[in-house]
N, C-alpha and C. Protein backbone atom coordinates (compact mmCIF):
# COMPACT_ATOMS: atom_id res chain seq x y z
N UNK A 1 -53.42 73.88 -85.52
CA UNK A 1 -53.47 72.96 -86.64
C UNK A 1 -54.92 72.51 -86.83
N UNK A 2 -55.64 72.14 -87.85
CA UNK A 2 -56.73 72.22 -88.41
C UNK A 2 -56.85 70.62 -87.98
N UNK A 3 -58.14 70.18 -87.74
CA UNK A 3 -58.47 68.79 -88.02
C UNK A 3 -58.10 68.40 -89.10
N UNK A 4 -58.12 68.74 -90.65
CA UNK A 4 -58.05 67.85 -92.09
C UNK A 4 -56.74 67.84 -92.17
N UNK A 5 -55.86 69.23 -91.51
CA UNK A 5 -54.44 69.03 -91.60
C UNK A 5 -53.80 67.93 -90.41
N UNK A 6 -54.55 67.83 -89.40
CA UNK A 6 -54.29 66.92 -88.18
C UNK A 6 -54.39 65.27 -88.63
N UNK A 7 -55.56 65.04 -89.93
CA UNK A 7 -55.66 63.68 -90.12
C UNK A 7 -54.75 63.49 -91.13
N UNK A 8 -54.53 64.71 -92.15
CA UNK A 8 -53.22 64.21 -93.46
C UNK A 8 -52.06 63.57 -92.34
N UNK A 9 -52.00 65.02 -91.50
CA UNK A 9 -50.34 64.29 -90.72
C UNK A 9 -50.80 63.22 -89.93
N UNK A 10 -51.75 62.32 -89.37
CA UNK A 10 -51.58 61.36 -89.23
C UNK A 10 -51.19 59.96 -89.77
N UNK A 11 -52.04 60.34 -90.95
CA UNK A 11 -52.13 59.28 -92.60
C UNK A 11 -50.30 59.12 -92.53
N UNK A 12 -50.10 60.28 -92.76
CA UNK A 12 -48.48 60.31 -93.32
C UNK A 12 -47.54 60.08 -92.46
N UNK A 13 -47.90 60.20 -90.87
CA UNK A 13 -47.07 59.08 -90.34
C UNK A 13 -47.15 57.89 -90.19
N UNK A 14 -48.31 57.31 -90.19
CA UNK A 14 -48.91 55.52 -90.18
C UNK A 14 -48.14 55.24 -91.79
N UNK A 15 -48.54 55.66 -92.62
CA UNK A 15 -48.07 55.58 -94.09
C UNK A 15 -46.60 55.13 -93.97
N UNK A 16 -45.77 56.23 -93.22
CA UNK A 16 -44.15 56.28 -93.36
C UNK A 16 -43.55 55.34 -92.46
N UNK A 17 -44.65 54.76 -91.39
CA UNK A 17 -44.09 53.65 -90.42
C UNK A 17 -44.14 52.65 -91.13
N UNK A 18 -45.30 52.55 -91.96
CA UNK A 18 -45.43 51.32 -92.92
C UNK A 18 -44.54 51.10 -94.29
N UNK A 19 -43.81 52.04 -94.39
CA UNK A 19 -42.63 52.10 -95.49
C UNK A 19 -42.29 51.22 -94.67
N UNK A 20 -41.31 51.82 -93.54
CA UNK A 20 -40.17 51.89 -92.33
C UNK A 20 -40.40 50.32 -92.31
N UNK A 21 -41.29 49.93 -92.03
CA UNK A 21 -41.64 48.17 -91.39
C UNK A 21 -40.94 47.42 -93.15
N UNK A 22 -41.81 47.60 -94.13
CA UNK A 22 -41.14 46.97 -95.14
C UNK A 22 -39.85 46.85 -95.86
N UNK A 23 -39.27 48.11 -95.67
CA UNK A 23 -37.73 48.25 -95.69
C UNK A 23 -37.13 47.01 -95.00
N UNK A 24 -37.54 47.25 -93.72
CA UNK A 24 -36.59 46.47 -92.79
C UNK A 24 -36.97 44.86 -92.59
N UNK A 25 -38.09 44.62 -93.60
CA UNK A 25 -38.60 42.90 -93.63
C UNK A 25 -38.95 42.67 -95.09
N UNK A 26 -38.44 42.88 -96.04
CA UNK A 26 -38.43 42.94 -97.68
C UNK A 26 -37.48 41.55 -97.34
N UNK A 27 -37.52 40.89 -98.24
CA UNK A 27 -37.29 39.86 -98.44
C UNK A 27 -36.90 38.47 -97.54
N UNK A 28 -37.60 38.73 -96.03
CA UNK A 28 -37.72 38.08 -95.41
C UNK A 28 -38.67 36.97 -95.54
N UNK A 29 -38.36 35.57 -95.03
CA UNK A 29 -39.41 35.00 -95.62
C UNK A 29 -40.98 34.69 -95.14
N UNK A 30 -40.86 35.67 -93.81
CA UNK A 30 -41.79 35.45 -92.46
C UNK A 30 -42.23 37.19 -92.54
N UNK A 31 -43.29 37.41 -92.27
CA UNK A 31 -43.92 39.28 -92.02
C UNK A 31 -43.32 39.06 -90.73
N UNK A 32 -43.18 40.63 -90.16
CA UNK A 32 -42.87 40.67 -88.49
C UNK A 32 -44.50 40.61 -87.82
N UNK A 33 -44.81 40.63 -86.77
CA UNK A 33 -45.77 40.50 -85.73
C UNK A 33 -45.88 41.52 -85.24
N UNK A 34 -45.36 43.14 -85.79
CA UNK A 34 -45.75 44.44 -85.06
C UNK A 34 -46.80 44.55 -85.52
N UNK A 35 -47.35 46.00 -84.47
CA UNK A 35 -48.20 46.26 -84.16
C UNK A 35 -48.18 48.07 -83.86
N UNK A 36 -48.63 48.84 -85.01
CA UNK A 36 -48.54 50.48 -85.05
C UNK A 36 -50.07 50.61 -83.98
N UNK A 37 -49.70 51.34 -83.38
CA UNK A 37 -51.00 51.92 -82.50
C UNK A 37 -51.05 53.47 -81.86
N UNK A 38 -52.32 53.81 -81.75
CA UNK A 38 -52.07 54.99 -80.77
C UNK A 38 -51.70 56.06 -81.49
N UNK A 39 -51.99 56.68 -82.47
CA UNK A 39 -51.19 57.26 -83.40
C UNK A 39 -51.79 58.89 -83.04
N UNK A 40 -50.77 60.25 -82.77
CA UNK A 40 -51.27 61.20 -82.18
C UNK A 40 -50.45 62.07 -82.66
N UNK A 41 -51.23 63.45 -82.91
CA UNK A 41 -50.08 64.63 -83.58
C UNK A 41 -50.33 65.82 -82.39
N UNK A 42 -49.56 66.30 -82.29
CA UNK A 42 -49.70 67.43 -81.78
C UNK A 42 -48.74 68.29 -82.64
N UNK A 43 -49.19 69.57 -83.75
CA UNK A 43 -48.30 70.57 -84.04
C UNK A 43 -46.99 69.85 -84.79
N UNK A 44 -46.43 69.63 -84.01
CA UNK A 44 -44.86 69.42 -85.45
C UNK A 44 -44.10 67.90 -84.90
N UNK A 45 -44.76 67.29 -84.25
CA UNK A 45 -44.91 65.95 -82.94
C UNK A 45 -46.09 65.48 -83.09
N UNK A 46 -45.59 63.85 -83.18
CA UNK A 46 -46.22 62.72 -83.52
C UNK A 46 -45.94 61.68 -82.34
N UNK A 47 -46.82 61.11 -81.73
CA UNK A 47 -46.74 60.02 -81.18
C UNK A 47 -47.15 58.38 -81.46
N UNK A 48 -46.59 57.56 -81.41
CA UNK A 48 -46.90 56.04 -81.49
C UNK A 48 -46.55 54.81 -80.79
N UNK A 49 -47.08 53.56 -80.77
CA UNK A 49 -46.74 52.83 -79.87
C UNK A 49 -46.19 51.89 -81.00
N UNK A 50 -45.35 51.16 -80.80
CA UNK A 50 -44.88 50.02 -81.34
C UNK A 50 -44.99 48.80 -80.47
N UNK A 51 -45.93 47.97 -80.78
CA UNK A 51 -45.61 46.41 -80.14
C UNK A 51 -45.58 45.36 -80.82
N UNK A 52 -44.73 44.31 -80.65
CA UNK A 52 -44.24 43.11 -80.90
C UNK A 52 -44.29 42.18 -80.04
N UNK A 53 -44.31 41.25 -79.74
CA UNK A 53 -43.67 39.64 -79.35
C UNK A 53 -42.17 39.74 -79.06
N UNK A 54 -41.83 40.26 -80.47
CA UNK A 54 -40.10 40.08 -79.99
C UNK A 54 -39.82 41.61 -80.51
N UNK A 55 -38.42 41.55 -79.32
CA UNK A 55 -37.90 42.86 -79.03
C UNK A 55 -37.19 43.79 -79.98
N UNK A 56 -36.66 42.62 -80.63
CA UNK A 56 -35.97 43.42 -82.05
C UNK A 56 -36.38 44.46 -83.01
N UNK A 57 -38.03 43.41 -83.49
CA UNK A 57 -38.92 44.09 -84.49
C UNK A 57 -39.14 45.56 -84.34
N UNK A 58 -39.66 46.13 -83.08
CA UNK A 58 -39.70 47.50 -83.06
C UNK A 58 -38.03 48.67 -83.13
N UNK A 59 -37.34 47.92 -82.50
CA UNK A 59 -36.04 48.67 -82.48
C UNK A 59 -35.28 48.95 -83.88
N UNK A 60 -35.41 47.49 -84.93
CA UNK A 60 -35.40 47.38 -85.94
C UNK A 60 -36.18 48.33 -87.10
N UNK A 61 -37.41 48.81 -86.93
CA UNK A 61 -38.26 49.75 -87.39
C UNK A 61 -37.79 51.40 -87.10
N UNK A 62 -37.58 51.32 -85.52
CA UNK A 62 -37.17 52.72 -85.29
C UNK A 62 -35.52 52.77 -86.07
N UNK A 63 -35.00 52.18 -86.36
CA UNK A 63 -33.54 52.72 -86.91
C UNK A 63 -33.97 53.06 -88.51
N UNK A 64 -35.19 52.14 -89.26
CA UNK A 64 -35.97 52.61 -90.23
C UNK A 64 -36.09 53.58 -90.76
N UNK A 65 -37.03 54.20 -89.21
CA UNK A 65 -37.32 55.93 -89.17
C UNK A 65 -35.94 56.88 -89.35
N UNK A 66 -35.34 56.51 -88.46
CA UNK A 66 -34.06 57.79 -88.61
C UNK A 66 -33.46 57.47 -89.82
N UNK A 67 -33.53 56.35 -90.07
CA UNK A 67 -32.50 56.78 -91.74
C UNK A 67 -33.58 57.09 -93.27
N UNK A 68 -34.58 57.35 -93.28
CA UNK A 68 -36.13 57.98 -93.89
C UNK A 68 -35.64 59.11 -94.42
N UNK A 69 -35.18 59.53 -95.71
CA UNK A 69 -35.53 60.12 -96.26
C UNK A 69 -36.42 60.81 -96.79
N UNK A 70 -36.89 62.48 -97.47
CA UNK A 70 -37.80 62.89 -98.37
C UNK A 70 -37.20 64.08 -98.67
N UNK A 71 -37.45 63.61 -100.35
CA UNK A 71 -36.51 64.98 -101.26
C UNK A 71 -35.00 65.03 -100.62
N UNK A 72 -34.94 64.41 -100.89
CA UNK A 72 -33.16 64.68 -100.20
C UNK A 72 -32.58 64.83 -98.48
N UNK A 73 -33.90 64.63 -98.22
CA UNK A 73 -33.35 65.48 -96.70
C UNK A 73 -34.24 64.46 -95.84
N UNK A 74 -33.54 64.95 -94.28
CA UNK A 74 -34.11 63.70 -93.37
C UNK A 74 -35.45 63.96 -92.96
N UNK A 75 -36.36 62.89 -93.67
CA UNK A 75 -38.14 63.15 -93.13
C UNK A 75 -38.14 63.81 -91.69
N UNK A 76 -37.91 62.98 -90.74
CA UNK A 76 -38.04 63.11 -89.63
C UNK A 76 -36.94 64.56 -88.82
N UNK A 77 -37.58 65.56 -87.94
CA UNK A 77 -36.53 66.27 -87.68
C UNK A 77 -35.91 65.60 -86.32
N UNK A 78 -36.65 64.64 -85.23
CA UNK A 78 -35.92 64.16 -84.49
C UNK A 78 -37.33 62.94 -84.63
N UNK A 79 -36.23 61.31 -83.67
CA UNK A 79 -36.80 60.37 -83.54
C UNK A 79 -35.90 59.85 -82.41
N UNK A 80 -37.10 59.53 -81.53
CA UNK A 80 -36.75 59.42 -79.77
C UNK A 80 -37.89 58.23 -79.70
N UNK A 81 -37.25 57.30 -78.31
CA UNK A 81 -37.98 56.31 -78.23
C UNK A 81 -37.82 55.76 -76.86
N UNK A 82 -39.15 55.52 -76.18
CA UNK A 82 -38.86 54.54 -75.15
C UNK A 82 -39.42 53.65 -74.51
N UNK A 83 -39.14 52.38 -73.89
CA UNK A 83 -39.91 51.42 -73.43
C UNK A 83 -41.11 51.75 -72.44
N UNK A 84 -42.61 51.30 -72.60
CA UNK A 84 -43.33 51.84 -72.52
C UNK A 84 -44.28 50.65 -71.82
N UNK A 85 -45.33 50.78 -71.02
CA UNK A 85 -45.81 49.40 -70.52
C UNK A 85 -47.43 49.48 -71.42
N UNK A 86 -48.04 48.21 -71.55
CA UNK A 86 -49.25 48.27 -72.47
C UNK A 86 -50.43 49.45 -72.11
N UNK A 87 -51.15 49.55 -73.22
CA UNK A 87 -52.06 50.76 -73.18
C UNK A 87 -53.38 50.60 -72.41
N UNK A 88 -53.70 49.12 -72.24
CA UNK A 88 -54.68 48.72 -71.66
C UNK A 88 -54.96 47.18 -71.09
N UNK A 89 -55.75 47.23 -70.38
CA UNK A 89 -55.34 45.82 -69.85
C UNK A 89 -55.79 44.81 -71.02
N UNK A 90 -56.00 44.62 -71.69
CA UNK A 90 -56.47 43.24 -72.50
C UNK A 90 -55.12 43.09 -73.16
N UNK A 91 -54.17 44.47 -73.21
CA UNK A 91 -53.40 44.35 -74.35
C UNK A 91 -52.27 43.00 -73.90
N UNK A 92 -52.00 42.39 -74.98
CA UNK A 92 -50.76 41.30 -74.80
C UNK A 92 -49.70 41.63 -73.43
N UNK A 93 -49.77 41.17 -72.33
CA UNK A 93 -48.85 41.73 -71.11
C UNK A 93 -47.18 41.03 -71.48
N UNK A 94 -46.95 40.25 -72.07
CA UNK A 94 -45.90 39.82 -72.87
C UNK A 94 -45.06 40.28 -73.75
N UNK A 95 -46.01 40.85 -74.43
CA UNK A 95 -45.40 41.79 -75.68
C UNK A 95 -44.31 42.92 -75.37
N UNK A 96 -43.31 43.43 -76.51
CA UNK A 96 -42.46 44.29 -76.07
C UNK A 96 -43.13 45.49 -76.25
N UNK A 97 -43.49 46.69 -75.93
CA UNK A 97 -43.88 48.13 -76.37
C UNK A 97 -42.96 49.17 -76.17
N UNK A 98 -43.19 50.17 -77.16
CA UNK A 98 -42.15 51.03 -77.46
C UNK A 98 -42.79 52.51 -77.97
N UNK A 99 -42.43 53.38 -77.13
CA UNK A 99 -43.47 54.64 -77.33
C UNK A 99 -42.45 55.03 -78.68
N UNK A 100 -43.16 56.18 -79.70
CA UNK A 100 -41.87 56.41 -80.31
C UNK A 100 -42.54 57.84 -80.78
N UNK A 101 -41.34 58.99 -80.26
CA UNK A 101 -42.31 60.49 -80.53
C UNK A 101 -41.06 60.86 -81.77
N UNK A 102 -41.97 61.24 -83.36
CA UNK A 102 -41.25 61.71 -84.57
C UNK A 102 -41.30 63.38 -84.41
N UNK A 103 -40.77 63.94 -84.37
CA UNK A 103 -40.51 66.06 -84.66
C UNK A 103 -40.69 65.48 -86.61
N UNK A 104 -42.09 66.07 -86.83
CA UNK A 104 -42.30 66.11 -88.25
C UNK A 104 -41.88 67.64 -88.79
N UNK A 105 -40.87 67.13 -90.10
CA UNK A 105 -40.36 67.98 -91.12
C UNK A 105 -41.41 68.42 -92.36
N UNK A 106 -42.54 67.72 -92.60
CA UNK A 106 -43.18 67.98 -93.66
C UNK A 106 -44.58 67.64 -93.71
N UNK A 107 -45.87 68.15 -93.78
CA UNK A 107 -46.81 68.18 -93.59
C UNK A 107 -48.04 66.86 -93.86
N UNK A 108 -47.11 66.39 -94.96
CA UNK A 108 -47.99 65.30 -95.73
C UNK A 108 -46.91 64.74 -96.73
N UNK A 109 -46.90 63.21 -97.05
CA UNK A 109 -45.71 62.69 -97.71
C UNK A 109 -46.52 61.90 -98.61
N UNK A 110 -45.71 61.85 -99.96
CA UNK A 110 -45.99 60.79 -100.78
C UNK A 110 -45.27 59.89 -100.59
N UNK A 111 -45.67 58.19 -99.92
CA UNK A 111 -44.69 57.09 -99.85
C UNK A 111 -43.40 56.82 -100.72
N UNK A 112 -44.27 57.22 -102.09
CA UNK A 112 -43.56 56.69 -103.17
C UNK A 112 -42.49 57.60 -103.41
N UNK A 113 -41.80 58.20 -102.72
CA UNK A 113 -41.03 59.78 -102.64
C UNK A 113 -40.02 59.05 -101.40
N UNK A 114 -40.53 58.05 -100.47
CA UNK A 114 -39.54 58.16 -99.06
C UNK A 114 -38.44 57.19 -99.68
N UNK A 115 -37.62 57.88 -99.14
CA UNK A 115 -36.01 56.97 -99.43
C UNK A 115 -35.41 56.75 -98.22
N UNK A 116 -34.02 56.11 -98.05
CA UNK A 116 -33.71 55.48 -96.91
C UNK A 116 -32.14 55.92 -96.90
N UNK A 117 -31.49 56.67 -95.99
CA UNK A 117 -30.13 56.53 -96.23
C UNK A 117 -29.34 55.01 -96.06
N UNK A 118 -28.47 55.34 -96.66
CA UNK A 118 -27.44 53.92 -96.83
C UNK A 118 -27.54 53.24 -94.87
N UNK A 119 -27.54 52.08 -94.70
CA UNK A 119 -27.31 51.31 -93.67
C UNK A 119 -25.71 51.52 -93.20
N UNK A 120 -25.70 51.51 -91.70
CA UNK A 120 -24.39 51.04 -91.72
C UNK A 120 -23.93 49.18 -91.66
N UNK A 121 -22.53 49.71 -92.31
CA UNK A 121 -22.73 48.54 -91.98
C UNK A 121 -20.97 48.07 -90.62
N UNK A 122 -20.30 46.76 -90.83
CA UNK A 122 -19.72 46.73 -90.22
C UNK A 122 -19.80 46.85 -88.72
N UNK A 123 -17.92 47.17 -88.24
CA UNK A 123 -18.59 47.94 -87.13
C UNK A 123 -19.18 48.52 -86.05
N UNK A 124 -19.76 49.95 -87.39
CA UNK A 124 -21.50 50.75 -87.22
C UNK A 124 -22.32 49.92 -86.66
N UNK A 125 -22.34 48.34 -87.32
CA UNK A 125 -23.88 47.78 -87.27
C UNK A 125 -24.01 47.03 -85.85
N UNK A 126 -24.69 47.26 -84.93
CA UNK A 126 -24.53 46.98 -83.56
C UNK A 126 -25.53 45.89 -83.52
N UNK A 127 -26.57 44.99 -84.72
CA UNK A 127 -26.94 44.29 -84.37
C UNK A 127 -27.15 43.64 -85.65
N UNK A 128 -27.30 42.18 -85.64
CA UNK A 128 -27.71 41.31 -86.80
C UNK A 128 -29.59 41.36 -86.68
N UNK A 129 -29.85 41.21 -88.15
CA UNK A 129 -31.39 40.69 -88.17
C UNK A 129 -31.96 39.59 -88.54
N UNK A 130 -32.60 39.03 -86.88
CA UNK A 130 -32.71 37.95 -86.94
C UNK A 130 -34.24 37.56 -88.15
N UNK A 131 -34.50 36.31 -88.13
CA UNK A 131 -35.62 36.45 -89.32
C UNK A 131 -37.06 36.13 -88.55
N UNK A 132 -38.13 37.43 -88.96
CA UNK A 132 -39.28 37.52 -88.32
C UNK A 132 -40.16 36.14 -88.27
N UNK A 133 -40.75 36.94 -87.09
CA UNK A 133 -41.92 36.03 -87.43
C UNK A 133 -43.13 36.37 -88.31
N UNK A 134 -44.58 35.10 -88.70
CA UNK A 134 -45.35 35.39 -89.00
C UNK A 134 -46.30 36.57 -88.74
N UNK A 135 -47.57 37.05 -89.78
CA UNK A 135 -48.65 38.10 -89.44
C UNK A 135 -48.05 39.29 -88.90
N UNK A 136 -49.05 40.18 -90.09
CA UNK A 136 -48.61 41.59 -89.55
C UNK A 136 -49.82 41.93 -88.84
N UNK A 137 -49.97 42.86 -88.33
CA UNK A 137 -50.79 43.42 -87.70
C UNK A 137 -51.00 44.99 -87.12
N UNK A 138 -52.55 45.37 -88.25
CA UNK A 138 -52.30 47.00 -87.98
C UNK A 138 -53.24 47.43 -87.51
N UNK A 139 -53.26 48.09 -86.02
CA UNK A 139 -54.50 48.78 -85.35
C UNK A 139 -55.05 49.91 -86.20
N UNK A 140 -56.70 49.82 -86.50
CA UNK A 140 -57.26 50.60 -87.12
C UNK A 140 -56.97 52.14 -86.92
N UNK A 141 -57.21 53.44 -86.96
CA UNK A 141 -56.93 54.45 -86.26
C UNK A 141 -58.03 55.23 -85.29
């Protein structure tokens, strides 16, 4: 994979996490307190860190990802995730972190193209959303 093709697919996963985050805090009356970091492609695999304050916000984001649409079909070909300890020592030792590796379906995305399958609800829905907190926050790349 080419460097210019290595930085589109980065763009376009930071891009599609940042859908993913607003979906899931649109009309909340507080931004969440995540935190996208670490952002890495290898070939058809993407890596990222998710951290928060509270535990929800990232878990809440990753269910985001898997229901992500483009053109009809599921952006993502797989989305796997797991608790992860900070990247460095200054980082918040409090905070929740959450590695999260995407199997990319498509090379480069237009935001304005990502759709979301229907939520479950009922049930399906194994958790309520509680209401965020203040400040977003996005590590440069």
């Amino acid at each position: 994979m080419s460097s210019e093709s290595t930085a589109s697919l980065l763009c376009s996963v930071n891009e599609a996490v940042l859908v993913a985050r607003k979906e899931v805090f649109a009309g909340t009356p507080e931004d969440p307190r995540l935190v996208v970091s670490g952002t890495q492609c290898r070939t058809i695999r993407c890596r990222f860190i998710l951290r928060s304050p509270f535990e929800y916000e990232p878990r809440l984001v990753i269910d985001a990802l898997r229901r992500q649409t483009y053109d009809g079909e599921p952006l993502w070909r797989m989305v796997e995730s797991e608790p992860t300890d900070p990247s460095a020592p200054h980082s918040p030792q409090e905070d929740y972190y959450v590695q999260v590796t995407v199997g990319v379906s498509v090379d480069s995305v237009n935001t304005e193209e990502i759709g979301f399958e229907a939520e479950k609800t009922g049930a399906e829905n194994h958790h309520q959303r509680p209401a965020p907190r203040p400040h977003i926050l996005v590590s440069p790349l």
